[in-house]
C-alpha atoms as a PDB file:
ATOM      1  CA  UNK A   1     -38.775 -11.616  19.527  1.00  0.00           C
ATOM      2  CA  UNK A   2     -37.328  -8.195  20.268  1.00  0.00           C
ATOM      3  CA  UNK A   3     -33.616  -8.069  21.326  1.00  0.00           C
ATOM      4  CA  UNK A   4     -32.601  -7.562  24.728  1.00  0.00           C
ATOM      5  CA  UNK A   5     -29.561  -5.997  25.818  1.00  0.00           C
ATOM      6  CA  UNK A   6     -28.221  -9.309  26.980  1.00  0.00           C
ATOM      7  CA  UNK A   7     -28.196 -10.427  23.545  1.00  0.00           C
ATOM      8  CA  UNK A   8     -26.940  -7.085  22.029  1.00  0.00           C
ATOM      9  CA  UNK A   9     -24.087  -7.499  24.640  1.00  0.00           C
ATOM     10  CA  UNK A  10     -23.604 -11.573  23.287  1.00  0.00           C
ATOM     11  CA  UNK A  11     -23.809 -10.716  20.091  1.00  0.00           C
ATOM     12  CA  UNK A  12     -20.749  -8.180  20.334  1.00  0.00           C
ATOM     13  CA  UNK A  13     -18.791 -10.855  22.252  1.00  0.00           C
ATOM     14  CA  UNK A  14     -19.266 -13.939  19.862  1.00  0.00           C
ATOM     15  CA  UNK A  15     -18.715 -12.082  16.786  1.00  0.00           C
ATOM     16  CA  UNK A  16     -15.605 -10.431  18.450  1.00  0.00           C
ATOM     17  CA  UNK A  17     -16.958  -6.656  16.860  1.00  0.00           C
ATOM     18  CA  UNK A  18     -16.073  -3.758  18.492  1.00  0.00           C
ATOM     19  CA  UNK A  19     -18.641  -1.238  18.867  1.00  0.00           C
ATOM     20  CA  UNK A  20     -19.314   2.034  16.693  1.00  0.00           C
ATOM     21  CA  UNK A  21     -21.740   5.146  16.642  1.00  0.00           C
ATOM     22  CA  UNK A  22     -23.497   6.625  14.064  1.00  0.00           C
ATOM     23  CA  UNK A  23     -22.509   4.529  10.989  1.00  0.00           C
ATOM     24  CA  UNK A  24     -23.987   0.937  10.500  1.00  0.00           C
ATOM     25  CA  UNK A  25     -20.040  -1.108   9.726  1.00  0.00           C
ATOM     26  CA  UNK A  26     -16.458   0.205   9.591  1.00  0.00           C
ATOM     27  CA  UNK A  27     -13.842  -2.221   9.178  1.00  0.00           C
ATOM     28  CA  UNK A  28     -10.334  -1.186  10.361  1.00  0.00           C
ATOM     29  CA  UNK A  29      -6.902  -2.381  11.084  1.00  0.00           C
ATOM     30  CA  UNK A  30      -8.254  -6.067  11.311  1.00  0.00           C
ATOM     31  CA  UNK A  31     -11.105  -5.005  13.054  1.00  0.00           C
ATOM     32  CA  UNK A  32     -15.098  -4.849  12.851  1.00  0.00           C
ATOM     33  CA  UNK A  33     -16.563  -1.982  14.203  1.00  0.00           C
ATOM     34  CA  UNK A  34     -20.829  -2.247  14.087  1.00  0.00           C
ATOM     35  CA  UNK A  35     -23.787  -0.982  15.242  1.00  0.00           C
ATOM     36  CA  UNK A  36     -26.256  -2.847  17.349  1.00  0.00           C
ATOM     37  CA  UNK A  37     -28.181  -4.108  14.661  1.00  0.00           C
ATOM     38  CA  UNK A  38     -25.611  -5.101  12.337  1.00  0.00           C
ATOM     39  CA  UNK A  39     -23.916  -6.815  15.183  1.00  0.00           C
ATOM     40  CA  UNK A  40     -27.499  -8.743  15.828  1.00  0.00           C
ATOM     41  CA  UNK A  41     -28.030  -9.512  11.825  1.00  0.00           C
ATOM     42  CA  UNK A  42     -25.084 -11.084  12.167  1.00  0.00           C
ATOM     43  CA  UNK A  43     -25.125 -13.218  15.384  1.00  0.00           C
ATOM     44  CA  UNK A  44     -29.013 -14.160  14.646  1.00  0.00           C
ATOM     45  CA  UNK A  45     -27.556 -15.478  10.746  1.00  0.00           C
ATOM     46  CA  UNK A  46     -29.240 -13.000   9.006  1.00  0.00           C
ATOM     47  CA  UNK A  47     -26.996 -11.544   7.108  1.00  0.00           C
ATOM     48  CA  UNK A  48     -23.045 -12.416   6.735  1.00  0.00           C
ATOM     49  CA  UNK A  49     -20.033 -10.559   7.980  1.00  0.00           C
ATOM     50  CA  UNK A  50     -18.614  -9.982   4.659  1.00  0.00           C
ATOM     51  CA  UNK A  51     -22.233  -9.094   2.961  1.00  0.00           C
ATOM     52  CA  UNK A  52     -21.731  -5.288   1.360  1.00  0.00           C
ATOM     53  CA  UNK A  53     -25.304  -4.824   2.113  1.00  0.00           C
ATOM     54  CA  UNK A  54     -24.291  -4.378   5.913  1.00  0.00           C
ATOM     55  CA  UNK A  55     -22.176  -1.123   5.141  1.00  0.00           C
ATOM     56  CA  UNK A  56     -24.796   1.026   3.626  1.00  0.00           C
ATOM     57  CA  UNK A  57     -24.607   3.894   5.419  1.00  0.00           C
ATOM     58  CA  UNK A  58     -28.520   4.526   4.983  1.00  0.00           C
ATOM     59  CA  UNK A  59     -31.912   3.512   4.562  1.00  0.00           C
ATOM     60  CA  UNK A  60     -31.290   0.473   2.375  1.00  0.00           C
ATOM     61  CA  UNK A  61     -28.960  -1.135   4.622  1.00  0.00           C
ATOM     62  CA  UNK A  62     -29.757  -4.683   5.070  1.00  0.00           C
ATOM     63  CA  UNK A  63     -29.735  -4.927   9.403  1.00  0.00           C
ATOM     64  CA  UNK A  64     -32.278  -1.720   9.185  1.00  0.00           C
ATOM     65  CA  UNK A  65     -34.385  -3.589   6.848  1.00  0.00           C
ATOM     66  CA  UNK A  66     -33.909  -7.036   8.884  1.00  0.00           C
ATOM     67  CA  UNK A  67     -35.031  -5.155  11.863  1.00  0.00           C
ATOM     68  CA  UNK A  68     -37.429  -2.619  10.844  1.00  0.00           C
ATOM     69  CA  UNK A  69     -39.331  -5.865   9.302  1.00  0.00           C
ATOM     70  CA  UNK A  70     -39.078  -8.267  12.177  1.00  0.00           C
ATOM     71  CA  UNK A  71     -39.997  -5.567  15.194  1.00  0.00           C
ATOM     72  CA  UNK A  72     -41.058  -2.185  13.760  1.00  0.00           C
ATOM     73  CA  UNK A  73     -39.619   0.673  11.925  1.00  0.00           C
ATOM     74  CA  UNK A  74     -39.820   2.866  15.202  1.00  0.00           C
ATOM     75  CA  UNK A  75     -37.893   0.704  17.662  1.00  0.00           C
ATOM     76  CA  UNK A  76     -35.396   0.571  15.345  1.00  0.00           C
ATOM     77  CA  UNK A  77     -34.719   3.975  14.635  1.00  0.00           C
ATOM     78  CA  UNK A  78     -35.034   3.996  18.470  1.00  0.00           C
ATOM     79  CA  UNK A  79     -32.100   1.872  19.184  1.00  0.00           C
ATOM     80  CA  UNK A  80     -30.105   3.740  16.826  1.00  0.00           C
ATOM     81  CA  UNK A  81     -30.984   7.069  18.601  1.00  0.00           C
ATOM     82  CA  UNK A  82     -30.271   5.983  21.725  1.00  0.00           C
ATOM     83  CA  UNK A  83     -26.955   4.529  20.818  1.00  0.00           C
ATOM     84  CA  UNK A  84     -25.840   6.989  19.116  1.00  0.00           C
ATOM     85  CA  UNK A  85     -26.931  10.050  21.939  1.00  0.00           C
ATOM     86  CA  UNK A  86     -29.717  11.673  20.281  1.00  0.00           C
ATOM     87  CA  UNK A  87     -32.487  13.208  22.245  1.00  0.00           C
ATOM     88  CA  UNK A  88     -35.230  11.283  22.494  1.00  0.00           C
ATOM     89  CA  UNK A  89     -37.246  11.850  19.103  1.00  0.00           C
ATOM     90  CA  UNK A  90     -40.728  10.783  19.408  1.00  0.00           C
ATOM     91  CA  UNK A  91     -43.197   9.628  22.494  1.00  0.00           C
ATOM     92  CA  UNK A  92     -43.756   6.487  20.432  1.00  0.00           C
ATOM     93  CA  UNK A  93     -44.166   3.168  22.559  1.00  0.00           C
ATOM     94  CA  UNK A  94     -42.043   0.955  20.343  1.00  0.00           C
ATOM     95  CA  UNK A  95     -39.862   4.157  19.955  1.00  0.00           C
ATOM     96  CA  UNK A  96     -39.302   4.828  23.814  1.00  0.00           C
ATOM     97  CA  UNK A  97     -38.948   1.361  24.170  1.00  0.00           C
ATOM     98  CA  UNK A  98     -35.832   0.691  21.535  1.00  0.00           C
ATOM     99  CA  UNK A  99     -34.457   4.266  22.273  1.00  0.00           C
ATOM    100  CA  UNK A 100     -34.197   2.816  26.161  1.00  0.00           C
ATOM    101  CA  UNK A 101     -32.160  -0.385  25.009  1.00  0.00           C
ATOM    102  CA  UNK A 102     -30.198   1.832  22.586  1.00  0.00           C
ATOM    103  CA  UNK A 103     -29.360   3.787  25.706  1.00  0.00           C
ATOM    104  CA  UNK A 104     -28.432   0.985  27.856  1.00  0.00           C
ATOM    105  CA  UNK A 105     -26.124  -0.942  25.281  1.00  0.00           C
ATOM    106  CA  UNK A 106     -24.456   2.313  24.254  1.00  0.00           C
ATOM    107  CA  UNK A 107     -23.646   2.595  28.525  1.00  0.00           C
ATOM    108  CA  UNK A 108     -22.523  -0.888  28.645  1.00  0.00           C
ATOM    109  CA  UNK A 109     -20.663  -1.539  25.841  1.00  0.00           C
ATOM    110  CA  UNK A 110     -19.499   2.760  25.024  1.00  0.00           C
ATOM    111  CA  UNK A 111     -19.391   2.811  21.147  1.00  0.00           C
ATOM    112  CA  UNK A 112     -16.292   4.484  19.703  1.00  0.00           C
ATOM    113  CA  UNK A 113     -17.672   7.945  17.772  1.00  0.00           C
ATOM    114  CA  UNK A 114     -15.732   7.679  14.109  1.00  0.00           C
ATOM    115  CA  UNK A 115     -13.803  11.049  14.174  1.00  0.00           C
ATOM    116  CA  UNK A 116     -16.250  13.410  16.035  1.00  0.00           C
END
């Protein structure tokens, strides 16, 4: 089942993160910062908060994986487009439709942007 942003919001709020653009994990001063889809590895028991596979700034991080396995490469790249204010990329259904949630999670929850 693809993620709505009522769980993307619930998933932020039970694993206390905070949320963070354009990198997948960055823990500081006590405190996890995470994209949406680490954030929903996590609260769906995918993956653990302390797994090293989570930080991977890239392609073989384990949440991308976990996600573009599950629901599809291109609504995942979506939801990371729209959180993290790209243009919309591509005119892709399962594209549009994660770059739309991306979107609407960034505006509800407004991700901290690491040092730009």
């Amino acid at each position: 089942m693809k993620p709505t942003l009522t769980e993307i919001v619930a998933a932020y709020q039970a694993q206390d993160f905070k949320p963070i653009r354009r990198i997948f994990t960055l823990h500081a001063k006590g405190v996890d910062h995470v994209c949406p889809l680490v954030a929903l590895a996590i609260h769906r028991g995918v993956v653990d908060r302390a797994d090293p596979g989570i930080e991977i700034d890239g392609g073989a991080n384990l949440a991308l994986s976990w996600g573009s396995d599950l629901w599809s490469f291109e609504f995942v790249v979506g939801i990371l487009d729209g959180w993290d204010g790209q243009e919309q990329a591509k005119d892709i259904h399962d594209y549009v439709e994660g770059y739309q949630l991306g979107v609407a999670a960034a505006q509800q929850l407004s991700p901290l942007d690491p040092g730009l």
